[in-house]
Protein backbone atom coordinates (compact mmCIF):
# COMPACT_ATOMS: atom_id res chain seq x y z
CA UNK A 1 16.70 -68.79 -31.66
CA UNK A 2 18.24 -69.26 -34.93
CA UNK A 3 17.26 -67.38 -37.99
CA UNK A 4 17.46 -68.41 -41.63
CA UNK A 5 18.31 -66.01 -44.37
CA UNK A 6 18.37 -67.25 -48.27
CA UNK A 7 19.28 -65.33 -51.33
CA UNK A 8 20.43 -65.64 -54.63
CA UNK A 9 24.30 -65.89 -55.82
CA UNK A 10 25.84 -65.49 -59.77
CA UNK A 11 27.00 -68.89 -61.01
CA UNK A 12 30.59 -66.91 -60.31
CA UNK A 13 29.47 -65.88 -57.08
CA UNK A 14 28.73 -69.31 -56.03
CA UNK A 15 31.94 -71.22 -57.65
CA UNK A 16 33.40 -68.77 -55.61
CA UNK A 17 32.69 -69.52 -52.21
CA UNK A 18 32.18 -73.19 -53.37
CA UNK A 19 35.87 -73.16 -53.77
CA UNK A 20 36.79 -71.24 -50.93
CA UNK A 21 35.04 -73.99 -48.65
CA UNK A 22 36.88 -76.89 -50.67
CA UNK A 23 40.27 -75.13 -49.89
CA UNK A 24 39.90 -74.43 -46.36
CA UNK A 25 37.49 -77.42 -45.46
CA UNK A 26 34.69 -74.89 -43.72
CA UNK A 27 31.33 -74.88 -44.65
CA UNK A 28 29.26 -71.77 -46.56
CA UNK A 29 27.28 -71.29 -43.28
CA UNK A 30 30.29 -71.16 -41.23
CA UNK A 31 32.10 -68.86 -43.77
CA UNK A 32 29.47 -66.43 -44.40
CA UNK A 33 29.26 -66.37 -40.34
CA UNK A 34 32.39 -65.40 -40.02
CA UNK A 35 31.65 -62.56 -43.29
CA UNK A 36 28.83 -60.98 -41.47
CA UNK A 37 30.41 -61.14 -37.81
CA UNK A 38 33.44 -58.90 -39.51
CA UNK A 39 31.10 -56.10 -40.85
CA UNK A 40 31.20 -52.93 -39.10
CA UNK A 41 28.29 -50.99 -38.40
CA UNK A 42 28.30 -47.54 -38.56
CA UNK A 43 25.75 -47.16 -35.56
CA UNK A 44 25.20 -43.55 -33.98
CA UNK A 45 25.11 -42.86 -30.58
CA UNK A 46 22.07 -42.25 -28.90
C-alpha cells in the first residue's frame, strides 16, 4: 500500500528541488525517494 506524505517547502526550498528535477529530468517524488531511502537510522538492537 502506498502512503502519501505532504508538507510545506520555503519558496528557496522549492526552486531548489524544482531545479534539481529540471537538470536531471527525475521527478520530486522520485528524488525525495531516493532522499529518504539514503537516511540512516540509528536503530538499537533489541
Amino acid at each position: 500500500m502506498k502512503k502519501s506524505i505532504f508538507f510545506r517547502l520555503t519558496d528557496e526550498e522549492f526552486e531548489q528541488i524544482e531545479a534539481y528535477c529540471q537538470q536531471t529530468g527525475r521527478t520530486k517524488s522520485d528524488v525525495l525517494r531516493e532522499l529518504i531511502r539514503k537516511l540512516k537510522t540509528n536503530k538499537k538492537p533489541s
